[in-house]
Protein backbone atom coordinates (compact mmCIF):
# COMPACT_ATOMS: atom_id res chain seq x y z
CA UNK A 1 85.38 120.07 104.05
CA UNK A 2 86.32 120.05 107.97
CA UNK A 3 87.81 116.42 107.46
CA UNK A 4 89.90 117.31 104.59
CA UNK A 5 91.14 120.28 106.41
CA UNK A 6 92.37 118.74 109.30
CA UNK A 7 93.99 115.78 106.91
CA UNK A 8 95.78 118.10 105.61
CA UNK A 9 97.06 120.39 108.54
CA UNK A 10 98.13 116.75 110.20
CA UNK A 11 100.08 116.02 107.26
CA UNK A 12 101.52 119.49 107.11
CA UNK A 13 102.31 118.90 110.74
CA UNK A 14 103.52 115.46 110.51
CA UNK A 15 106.00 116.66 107.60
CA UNK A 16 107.34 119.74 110.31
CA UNK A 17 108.18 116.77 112.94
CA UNK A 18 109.97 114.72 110.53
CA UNK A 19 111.98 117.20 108.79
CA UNK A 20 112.91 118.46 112.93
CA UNK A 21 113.78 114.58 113.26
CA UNK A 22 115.78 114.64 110.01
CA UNK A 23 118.00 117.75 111.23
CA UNK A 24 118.60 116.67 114.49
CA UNK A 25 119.64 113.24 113.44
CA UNK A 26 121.54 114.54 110.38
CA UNK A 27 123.64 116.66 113.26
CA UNK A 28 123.93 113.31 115.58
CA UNK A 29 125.45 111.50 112.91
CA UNK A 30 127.97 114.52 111.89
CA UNK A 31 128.80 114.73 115.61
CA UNK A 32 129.21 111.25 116.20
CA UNK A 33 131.41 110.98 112.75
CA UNK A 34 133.59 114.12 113.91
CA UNK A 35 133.96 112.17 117.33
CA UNK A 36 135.29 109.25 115.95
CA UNK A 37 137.59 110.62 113.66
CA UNK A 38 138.97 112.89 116.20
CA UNK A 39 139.30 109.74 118.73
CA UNK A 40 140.28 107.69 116.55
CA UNK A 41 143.30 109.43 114.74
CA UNK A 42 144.67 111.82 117.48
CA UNK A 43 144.07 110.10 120.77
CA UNK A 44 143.64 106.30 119.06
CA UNK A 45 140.56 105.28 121.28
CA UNK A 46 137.99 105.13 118.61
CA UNK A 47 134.43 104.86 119.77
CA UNK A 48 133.78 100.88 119.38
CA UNK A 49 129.99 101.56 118.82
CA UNK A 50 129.89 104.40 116.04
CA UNK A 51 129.86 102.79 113.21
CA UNK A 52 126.81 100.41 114.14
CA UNK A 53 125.01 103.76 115.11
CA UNK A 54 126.21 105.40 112.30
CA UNK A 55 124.51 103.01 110.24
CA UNK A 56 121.34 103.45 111.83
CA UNK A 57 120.71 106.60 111.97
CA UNK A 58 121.71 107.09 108.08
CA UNK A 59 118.79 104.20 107.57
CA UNK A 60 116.70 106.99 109.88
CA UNK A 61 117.37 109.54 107.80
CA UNK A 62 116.88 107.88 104.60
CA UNK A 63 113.52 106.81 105.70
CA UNK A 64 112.42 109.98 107.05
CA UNK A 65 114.10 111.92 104.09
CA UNK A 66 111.61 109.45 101.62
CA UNK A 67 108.49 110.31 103.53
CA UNK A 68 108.96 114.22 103.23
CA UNK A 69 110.04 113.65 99.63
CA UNK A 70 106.10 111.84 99.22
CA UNK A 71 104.88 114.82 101.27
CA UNK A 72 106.31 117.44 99.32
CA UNK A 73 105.49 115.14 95.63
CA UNK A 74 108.99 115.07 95.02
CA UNK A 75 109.78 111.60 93.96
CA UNK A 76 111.25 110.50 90.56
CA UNK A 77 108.25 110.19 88.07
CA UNK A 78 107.87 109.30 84.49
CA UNK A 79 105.51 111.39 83.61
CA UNK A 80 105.18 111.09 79.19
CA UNK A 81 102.14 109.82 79.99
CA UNK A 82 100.86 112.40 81.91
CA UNK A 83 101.97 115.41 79.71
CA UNK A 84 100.25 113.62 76.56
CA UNK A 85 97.19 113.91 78.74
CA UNK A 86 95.00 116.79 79.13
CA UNK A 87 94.77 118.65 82.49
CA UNK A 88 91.52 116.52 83.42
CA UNK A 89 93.30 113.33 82.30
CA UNK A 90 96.50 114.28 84.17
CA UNK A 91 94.26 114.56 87.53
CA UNK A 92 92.55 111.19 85.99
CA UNK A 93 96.11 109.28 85.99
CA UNK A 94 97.17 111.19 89.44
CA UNK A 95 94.64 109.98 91.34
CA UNK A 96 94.70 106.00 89.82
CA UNK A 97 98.76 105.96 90.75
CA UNK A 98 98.28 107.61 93.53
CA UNK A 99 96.00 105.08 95.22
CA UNK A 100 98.09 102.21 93.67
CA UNK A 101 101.29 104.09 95.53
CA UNK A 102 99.11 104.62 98.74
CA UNK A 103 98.31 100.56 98.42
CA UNK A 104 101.06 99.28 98.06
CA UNK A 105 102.91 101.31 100.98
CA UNK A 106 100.31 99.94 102.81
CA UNK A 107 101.35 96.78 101.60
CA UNK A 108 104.87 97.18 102.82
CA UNK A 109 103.74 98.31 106.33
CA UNK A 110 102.13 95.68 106.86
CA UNK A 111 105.10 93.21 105.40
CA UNK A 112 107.03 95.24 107.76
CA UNK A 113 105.36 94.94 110.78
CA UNK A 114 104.54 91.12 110.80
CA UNK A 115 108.89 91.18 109.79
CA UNK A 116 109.28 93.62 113.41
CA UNK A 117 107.10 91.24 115.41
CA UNK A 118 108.53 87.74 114.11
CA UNK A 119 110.41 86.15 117.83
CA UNK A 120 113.61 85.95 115.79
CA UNK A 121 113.70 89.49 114.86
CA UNK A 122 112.67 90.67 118.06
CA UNK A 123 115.54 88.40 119.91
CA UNK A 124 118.27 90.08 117.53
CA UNK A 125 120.91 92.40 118.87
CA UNK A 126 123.20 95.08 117.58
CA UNK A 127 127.08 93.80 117.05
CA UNK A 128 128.74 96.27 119.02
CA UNK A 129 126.29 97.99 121.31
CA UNK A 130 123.90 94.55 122.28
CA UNK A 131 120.87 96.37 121.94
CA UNK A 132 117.96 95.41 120.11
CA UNK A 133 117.44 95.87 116.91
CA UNK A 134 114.07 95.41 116.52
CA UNK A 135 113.51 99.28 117.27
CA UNK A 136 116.07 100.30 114.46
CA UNK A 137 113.69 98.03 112.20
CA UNK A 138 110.24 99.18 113.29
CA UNK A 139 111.36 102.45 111.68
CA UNK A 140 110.81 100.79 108.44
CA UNK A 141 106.69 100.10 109.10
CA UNK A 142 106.21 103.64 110.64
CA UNK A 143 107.93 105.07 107.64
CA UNK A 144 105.99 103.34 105.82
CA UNK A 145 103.01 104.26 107.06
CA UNK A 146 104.11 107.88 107.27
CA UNK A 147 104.54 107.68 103.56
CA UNK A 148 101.03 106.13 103.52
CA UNK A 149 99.42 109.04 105.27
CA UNK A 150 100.62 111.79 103.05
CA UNK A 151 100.07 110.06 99.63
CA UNK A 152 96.61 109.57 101.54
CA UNK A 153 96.61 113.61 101.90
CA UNK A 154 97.93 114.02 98.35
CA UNK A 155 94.75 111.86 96.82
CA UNK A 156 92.63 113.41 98.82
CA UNK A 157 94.18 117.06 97.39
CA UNK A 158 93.78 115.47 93.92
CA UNK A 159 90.73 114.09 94.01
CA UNK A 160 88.99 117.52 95.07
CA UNK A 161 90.71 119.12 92.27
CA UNK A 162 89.22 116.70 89.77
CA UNK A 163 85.68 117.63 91.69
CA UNK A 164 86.61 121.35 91.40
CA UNK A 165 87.36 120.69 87.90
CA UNK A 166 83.86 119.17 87.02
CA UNK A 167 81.85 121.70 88.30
């Protein structure tokens, strides 16, 4: 009971950093668009970088945006299954795709990581700026595994309803 608790106030937690990540890198990227266009069109000294950053951080907030979507159970579903089911074999079928979805963003973690840590990758820099873009990419595993922990929260909520439904 203490255990599943604090699962879940760590996901609830982790969910109240990212969406704080998402806003503040949702207003970088505005700021840094505004910035450009403003340089670029009335003074004609665009910023030579923003585009490559611009880039990035919309891959940031994509990822980030995903893993609050998984928190929150808000991903597209096909769910005819599920609403021929009873409420028993609804939790039944939520709990057997949920572990297969917690799986297999485990999977891609781990694909992810060995891609972050291959010499190549790690040697690669960014066009404009020359830094390296192996930190843009290791988003991409810790997303990942973000995504991982709160589909691990959500079975866990799932499979203690289909206990509290037994009993």
């Amino acid at each position: 009971m203490f255990i599943h608790a604090l699962i879940q106030s760590l996901d609830r937690a982790l969910a109240s950093v990212e969406r704080l990540v998402a806003i503040a890198l949702t207003a970088a990227l505005t700021a840094i668009m505004i910035a450009q266009v403003i340089l670029r069109y009335f003074f004609n000294a665009p910023l030579f970088w923003a585009e490559e950053i611009a880039v990035q951080l919309l891959v940031f907030i994509t990822l980030i945006g995903l893993s609050l979507l998984v928190h929150n159970g808000q991903l597209v579903t096909i769910d005819f299954l599920s609403r021929a089911l009873g409420p028993r074999g609804r939790c039944v079928l939520s709990v057997v795709l949920g572990l297969g979805f917690l799986l297999l963003l485990a999977f891609v973690a781990k694909l992810g990581w060995d891609w972050v840590m291959r010499a190549d990758v790690r040697l690669e820099l960014g066009a404009t700026t020359q830094l390296p873009r192996w930190y843009n990419y290791s988003l991409l595993p810790g997303a990942m595994l973000a995504m991982a922990f709160h589909q691990f929260a959500a079975v866990l909520r799932q499979v203690r309803e289909l206990a509290g439904a037994r009993a």
